[in-house]
N, C-alpha and C. Protein backbone atom coordinates (compact mmCIF):
# COMPACT_ATOMS: atom_id res chain seq x y z
N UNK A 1 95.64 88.88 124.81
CA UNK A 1 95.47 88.62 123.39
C UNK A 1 94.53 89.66 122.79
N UNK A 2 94.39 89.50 121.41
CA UNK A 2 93.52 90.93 120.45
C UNK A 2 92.40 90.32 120.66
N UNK A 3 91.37 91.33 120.80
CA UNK A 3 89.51 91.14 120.16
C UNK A 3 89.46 92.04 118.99
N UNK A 4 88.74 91.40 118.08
CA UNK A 4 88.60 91.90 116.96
C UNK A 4 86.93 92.37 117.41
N UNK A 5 86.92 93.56 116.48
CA UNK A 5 86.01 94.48 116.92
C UNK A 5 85.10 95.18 116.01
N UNK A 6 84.44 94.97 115.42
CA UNK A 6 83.58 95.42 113.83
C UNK A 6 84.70 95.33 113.20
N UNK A 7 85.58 94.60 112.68
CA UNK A 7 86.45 93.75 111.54
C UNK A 7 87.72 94.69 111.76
N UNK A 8 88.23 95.56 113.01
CA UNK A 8 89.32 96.14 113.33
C UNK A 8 89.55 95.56 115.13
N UNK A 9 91.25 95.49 114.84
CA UNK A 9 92.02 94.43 116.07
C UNK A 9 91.94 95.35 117.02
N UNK A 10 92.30 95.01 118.03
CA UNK A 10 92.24 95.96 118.97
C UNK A 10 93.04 94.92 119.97
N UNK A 11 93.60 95.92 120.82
CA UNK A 11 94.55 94.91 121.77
C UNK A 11 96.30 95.41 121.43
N UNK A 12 96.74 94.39 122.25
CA UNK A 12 97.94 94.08 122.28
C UNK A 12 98.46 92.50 122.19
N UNK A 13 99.49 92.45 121.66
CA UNK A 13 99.62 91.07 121.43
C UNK A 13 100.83 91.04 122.41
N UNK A 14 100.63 89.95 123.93
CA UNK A 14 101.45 89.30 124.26
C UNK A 14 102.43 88.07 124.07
N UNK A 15 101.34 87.76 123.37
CA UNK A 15 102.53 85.98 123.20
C UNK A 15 101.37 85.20 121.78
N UNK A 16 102.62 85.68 120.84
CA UNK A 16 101.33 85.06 119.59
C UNK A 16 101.67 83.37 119.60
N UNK A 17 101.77 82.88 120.52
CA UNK A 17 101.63 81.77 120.75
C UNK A 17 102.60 80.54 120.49
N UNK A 18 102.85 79.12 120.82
CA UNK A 18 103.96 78.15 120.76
C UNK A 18 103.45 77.45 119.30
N UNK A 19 104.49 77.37 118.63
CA UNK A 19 104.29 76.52 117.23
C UNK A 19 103.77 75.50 117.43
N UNK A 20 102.75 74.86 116.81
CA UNK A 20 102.23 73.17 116.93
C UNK A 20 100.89 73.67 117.65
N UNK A 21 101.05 74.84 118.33
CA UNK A 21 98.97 75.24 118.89
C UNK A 21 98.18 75.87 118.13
N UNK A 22 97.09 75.59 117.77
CA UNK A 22 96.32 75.94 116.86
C UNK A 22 95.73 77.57 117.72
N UNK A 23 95.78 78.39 116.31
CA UNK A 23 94.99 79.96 117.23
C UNK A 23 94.10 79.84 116.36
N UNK A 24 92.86 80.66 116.78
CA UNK A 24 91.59 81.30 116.56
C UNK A 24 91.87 82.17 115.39
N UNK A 25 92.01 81.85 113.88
CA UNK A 25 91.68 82.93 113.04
C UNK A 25 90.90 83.74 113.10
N UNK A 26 91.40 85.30 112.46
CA UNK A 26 90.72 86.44 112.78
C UNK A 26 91.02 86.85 111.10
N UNK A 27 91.45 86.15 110.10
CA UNK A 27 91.91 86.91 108.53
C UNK A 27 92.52 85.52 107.64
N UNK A 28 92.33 86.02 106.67
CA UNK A 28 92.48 84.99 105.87
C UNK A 28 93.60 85.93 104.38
N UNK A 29 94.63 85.37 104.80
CA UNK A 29 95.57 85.74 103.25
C UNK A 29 94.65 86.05 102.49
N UNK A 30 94.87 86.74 101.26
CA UNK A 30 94.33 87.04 99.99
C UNK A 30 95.68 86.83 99.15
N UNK A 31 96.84 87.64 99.43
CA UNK A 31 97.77 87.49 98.28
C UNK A 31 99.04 88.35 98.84
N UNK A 32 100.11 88.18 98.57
CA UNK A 32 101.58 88.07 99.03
C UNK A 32 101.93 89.60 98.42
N UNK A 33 102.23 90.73 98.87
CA UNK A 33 102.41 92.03 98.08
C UNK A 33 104.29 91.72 97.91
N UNK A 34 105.26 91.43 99.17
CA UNK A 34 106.37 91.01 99.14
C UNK A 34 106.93 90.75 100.42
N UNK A 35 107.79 90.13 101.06
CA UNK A 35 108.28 90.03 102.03
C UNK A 35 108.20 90.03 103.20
N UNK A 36 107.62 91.29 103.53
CA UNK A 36 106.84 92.13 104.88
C UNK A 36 105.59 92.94 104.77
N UNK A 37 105.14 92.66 103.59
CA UNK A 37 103.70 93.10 103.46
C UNK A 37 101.99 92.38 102.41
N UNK A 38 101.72 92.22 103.43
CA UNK A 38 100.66 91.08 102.81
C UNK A 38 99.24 91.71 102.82
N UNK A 39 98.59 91.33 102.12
CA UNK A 39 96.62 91.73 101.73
C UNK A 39 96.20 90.37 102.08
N UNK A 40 95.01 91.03 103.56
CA UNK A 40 94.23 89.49 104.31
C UNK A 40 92.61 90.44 104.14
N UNK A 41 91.82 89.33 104.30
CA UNK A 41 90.53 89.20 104.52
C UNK A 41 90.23 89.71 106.01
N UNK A 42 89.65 90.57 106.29
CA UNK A 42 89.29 90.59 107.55
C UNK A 42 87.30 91.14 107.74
N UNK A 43 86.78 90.24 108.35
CA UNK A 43 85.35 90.59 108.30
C UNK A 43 85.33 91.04 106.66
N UNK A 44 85.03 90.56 105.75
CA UNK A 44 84.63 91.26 104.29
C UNK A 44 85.92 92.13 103.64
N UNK A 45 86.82 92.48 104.47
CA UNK A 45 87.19 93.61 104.38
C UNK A 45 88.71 93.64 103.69
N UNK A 46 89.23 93.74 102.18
CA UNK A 46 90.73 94.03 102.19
C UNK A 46 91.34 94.65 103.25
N UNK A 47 92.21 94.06 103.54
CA UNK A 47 93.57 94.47 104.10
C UNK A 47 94.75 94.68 104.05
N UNK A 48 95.74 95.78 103.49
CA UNK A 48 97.21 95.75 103.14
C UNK A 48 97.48 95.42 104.94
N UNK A 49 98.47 94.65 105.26
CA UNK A 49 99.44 94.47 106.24
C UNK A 49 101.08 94.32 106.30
N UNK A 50 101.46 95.43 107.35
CA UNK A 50 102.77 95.36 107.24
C UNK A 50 103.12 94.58 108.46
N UNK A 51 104.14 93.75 108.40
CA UNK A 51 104.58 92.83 109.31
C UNK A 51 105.46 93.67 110.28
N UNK A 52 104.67 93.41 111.83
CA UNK A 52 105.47 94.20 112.28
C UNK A 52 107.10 93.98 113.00
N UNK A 53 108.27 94.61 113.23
CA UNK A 53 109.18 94.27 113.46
C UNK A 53 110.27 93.55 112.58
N UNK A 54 110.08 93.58 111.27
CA UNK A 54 110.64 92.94 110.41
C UNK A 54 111.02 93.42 109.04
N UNK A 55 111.75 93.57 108.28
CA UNK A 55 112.12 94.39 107.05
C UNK A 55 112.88 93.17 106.09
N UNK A 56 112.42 93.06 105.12
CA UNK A 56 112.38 92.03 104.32
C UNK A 56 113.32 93.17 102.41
N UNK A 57 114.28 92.45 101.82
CA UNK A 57 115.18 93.18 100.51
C UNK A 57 113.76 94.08 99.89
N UNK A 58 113.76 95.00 99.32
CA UNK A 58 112.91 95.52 98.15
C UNK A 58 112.65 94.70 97.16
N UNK A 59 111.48 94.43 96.65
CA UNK A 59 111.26 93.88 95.37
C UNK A 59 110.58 94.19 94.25
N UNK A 60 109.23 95.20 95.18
CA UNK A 60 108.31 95.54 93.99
C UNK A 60 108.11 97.21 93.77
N UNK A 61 108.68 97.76 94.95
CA UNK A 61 108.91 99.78 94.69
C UNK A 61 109.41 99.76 93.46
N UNK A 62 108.28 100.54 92.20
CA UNK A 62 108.82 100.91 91.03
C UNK A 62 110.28 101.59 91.18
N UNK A 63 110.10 102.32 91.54
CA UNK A 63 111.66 103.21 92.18
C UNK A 63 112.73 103.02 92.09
N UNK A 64 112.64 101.41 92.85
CA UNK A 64 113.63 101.61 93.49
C UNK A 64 114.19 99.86 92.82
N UNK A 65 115.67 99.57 92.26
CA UNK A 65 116.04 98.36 91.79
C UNK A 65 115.30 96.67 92.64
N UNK A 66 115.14 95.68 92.60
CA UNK A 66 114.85 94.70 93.02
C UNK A 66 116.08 94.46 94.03
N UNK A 67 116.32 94.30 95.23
CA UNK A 67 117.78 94.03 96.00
C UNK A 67 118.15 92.15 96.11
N UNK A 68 118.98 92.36 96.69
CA UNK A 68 119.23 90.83 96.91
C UNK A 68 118.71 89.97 97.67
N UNK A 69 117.74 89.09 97.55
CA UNK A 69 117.31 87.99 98.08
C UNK A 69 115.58 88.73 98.55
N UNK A 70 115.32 89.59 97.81
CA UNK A 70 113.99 90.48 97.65
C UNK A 70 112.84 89.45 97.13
N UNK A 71 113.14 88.68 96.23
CA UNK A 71 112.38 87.71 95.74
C UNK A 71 112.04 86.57 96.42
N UNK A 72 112.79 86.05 97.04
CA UNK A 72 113.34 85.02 97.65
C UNK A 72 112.83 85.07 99.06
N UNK A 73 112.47 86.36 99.90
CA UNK A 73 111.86 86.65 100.65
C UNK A 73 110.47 86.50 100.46
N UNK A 74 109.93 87.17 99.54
CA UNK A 74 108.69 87.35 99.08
C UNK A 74 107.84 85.75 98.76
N UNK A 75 108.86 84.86 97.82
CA UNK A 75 108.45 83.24 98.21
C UNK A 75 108.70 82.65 99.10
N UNK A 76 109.32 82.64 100.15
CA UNK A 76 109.01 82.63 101.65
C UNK A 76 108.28 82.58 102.48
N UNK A 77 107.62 84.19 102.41
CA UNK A 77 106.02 83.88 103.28
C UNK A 77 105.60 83.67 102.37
N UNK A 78 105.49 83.44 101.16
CA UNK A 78 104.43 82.70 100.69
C UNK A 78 104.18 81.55 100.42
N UNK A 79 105.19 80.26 100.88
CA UNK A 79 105.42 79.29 101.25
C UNK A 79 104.81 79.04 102.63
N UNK A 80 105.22 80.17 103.32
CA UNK A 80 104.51 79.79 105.33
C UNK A 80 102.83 80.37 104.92
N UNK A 81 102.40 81.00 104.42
CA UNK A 81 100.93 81.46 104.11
C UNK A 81 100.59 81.92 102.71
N UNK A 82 100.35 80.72 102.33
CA UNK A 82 100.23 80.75 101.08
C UNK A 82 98.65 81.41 100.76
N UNK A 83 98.09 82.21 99.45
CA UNK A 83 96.44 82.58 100.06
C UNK A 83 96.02 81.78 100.19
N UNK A 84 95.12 82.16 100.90
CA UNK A 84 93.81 81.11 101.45
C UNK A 84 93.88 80.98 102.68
N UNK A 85 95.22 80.94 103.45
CA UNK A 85 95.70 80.53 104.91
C UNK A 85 94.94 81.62 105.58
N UNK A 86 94.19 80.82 106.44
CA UNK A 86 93.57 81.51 108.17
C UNK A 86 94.83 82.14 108.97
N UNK A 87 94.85 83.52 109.38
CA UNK A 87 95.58 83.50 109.97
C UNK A 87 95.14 84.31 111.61
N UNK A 88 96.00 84.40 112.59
CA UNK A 88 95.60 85.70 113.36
C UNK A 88 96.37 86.74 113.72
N UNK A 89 95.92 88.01 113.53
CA UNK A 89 96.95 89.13 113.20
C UNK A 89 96.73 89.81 114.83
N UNK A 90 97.76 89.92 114.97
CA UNK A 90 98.04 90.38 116.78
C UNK A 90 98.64 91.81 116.54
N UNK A 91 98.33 92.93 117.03
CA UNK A 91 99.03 94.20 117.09
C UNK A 91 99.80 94.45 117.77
N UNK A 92 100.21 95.67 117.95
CA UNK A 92 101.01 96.29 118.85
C UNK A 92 100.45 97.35 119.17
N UNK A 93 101.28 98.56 119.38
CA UNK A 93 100.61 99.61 119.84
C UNK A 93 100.06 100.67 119.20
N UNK A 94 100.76 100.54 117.94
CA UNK A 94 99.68 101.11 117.03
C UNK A 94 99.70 100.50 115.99
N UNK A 95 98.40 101.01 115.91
CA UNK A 95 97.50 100.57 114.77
C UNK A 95 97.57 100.45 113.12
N UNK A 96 98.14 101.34 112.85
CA UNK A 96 98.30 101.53 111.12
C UNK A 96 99.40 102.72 111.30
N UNK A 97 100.40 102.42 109.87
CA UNK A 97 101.56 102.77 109.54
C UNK A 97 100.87 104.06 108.45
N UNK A 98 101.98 105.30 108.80
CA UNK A 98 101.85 106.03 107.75
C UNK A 98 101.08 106.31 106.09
N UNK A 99 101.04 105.06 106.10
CA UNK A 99 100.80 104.17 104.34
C UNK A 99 99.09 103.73 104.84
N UNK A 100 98.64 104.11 106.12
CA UNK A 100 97.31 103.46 106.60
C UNK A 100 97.65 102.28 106.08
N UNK A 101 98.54 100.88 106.49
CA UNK A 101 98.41 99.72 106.52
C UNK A 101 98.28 99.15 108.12
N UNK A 102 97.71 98.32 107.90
CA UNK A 102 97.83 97.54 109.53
C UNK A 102 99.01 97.13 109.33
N UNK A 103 98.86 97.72 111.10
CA UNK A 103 100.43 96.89 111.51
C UNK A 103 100.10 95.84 112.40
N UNK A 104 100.57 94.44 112.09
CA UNK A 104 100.36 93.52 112.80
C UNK A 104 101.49 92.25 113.05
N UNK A 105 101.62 91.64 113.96
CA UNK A 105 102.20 89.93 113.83
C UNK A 105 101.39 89.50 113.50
N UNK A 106 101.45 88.34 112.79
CA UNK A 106 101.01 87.44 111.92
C UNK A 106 101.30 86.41 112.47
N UNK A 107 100.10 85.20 113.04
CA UNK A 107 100.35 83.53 113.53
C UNK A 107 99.67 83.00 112.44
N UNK A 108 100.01 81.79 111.69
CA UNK A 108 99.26 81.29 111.07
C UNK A 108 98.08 80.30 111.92
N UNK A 109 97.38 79.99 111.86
CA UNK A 109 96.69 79.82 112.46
C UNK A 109 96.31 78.08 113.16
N UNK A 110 96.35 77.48 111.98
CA UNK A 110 96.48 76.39 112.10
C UNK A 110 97.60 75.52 112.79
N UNK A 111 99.11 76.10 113.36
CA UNK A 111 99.35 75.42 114.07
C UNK A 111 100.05 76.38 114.57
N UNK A 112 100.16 77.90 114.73
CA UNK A 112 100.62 78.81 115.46
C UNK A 112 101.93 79.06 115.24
N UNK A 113 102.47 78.93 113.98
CA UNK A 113 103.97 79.31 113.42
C UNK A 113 103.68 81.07 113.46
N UNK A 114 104.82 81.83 114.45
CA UNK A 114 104.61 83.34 114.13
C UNK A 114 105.61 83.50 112.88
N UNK A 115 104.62 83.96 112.00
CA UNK A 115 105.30 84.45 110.40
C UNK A 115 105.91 84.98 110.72
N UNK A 116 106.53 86.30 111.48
CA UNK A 116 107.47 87.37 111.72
C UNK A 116 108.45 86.87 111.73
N UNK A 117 108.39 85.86 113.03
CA UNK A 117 109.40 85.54 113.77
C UNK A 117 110.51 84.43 113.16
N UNK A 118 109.19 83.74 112.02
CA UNK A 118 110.15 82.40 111.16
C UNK A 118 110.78 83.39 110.01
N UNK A 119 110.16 84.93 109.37
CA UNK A 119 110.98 85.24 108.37
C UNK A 119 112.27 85.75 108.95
N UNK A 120 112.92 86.33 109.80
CA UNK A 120 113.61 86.32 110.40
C UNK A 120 115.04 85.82 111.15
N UNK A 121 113.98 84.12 111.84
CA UNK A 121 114.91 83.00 111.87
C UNK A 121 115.23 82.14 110.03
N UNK A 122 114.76 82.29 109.78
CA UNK A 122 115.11 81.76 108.82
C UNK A 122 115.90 82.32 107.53
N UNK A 123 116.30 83.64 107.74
CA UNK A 123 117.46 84.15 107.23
C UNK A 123 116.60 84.94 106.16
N UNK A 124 115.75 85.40 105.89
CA UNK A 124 115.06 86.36 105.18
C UNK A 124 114.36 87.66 105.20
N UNK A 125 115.15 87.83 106.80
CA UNK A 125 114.23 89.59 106.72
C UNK A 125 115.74 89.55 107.75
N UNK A 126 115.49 90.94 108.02
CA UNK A 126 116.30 91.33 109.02
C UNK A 126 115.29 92.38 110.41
N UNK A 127 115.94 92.58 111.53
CA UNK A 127 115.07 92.97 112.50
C UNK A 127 114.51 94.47 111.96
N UNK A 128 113.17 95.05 112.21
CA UNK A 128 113.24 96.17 111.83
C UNK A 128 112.35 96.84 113.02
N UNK A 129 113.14 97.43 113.83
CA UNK A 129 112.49 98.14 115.21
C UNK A 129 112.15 99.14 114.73
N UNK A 130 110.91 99.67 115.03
CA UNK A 130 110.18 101.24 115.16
C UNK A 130 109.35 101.18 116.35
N UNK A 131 109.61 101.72 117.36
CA UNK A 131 109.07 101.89 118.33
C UNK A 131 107.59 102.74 118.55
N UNK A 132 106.84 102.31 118.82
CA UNK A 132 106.57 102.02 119.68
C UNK A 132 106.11 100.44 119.69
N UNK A 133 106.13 100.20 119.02
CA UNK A 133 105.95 98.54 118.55
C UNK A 133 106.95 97.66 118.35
N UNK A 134 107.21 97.31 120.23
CA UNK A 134 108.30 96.58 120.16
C UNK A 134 108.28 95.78 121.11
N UNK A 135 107.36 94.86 121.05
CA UNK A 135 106.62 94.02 121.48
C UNK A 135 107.94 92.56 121.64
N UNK A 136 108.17 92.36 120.88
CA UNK A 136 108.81 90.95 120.54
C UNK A 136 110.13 91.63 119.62
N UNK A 137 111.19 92.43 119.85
CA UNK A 137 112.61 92.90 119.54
C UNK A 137 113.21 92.00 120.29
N UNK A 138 113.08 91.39 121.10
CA UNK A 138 114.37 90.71 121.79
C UNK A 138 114.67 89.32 121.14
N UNK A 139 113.07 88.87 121.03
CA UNK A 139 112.92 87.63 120.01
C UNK A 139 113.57 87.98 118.83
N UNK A 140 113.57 88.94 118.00
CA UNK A 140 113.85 89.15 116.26
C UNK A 140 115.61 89.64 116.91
N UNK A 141 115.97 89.89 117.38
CA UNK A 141 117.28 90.18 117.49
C UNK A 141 117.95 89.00 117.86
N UNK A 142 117.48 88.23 119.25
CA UNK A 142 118.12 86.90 118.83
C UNK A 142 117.95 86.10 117.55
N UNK A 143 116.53 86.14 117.06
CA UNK A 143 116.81 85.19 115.76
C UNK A 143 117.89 85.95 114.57
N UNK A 144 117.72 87.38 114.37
CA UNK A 144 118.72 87.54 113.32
C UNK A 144 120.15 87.00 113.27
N UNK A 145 120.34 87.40 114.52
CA UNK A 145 121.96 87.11 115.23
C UNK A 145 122.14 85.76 114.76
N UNK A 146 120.94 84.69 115.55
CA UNK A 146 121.65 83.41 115.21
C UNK A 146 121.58 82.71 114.13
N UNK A 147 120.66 83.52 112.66
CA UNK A 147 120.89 83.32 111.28
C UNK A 147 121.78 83.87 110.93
N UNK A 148 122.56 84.96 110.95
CA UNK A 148 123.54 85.33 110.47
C UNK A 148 124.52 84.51 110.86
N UNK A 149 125.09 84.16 112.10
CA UNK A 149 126.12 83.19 112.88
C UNK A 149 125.99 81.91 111.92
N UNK A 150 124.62 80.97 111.40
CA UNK A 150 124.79 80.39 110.67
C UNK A 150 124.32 80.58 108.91
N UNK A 151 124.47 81.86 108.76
CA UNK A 151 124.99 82.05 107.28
C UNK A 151 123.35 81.33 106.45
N UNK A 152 122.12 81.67 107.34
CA UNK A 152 120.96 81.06 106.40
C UNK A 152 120.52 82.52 105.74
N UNK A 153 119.78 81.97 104.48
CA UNK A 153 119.63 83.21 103.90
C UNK A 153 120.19 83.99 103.23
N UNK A 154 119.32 84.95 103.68
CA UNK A 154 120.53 86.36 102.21
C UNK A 154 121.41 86.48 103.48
N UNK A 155 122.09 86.19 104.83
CA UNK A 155 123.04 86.34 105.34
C UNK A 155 124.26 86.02 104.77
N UNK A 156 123.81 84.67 103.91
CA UNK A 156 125.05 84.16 102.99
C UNK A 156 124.57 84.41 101.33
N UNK A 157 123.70 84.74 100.78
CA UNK A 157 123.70 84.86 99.52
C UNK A 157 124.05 86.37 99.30
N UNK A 158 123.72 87.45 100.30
CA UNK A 158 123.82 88.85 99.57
C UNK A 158 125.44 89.68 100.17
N UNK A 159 126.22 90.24 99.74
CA UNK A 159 127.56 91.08 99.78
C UNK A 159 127.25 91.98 101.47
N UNK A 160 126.10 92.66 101.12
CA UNK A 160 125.54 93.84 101.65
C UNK A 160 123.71 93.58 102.07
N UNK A 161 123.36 92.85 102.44
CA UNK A 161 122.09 93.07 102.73
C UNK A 161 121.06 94.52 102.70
N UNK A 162 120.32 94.40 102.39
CA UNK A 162 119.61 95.89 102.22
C UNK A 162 120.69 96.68 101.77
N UNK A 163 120.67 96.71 100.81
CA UNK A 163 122.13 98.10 100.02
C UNK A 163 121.42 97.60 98.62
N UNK A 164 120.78 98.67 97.66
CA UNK A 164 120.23 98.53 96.47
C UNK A 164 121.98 98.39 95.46
């Protein structure tokens, strides 16, 4: 499991744990940016976080149009961690994304639901492997598979998933 370390994770995350067990918060939500990327409290400290292994429609890139079920994602986790929620953010192998965001899994804390893994099963992100952080791909590939098989989600609301 991670030690947090002057208010930065360190570690590797083996097993962010069985739903219904309470984990050891290490961050606390602040506020929902969209889908797969959230701002937590850590020691004093803002945090942008990108969820790792997971890719959730576009919603808020000026750029780029709002996609299908982009919104809908975005109230999602913010339904599973709404702010305020304790959570504990487990890494992988590295540390921060291009964008210097942490890259982390996300357990909520209080009874150990992995956020990743429920946006996923639950038909609102799709798998998003970048290696070297690929910790838990076998998990997000079975759950996509078996949301799509049953049509939860933008599996059944969008034509084209991710296609602006």
């Amino acid at each position: 499991m991670l030690v947090v370390t002057a208010g930065l994770l360190s570690g590797c995350a083996d097993d962010p744990g069985e739903p219904g067990d309470a984990v050891e918060a290490n961050a606390t939500v602040s506020r929902i940016v969209d889908g797969d990327t959230i701002v937590v409290r850590v020691d004093g400290t803002e945090e942008r976080v990108r969820l790792i292994g997971i890719d959730t429609p576009e919603s808020v890139d000026p750029r780029r149009p709002v996609m299908c079920f982009g919104k809908e994602a975005g109230a999602h986790i913010e339904s599973l961690i709404p702010p305020g929620t304790p959570v504990r953010l487990e890494r992988d192998v590295e540390a921060r994304d291009r964008y210097d965001r942490l890259l982390a899994y996300v357990v909520r804390a209080s009874d150990g639901v992995f956020v990743n893994l429920a946006m996923v099963a639950d038909g609102y992100a799709d798998q998003y492997t970048f290696p070297p952080n690929v910790a838990h791909t076998d998990a997000f590939r079975d759950a996509v598979a078996e949301a799509r098989t049953e049509g939860r989600g933008l599996w059944s609301a969008c034509e084209h998933p991710f296609e602006e």
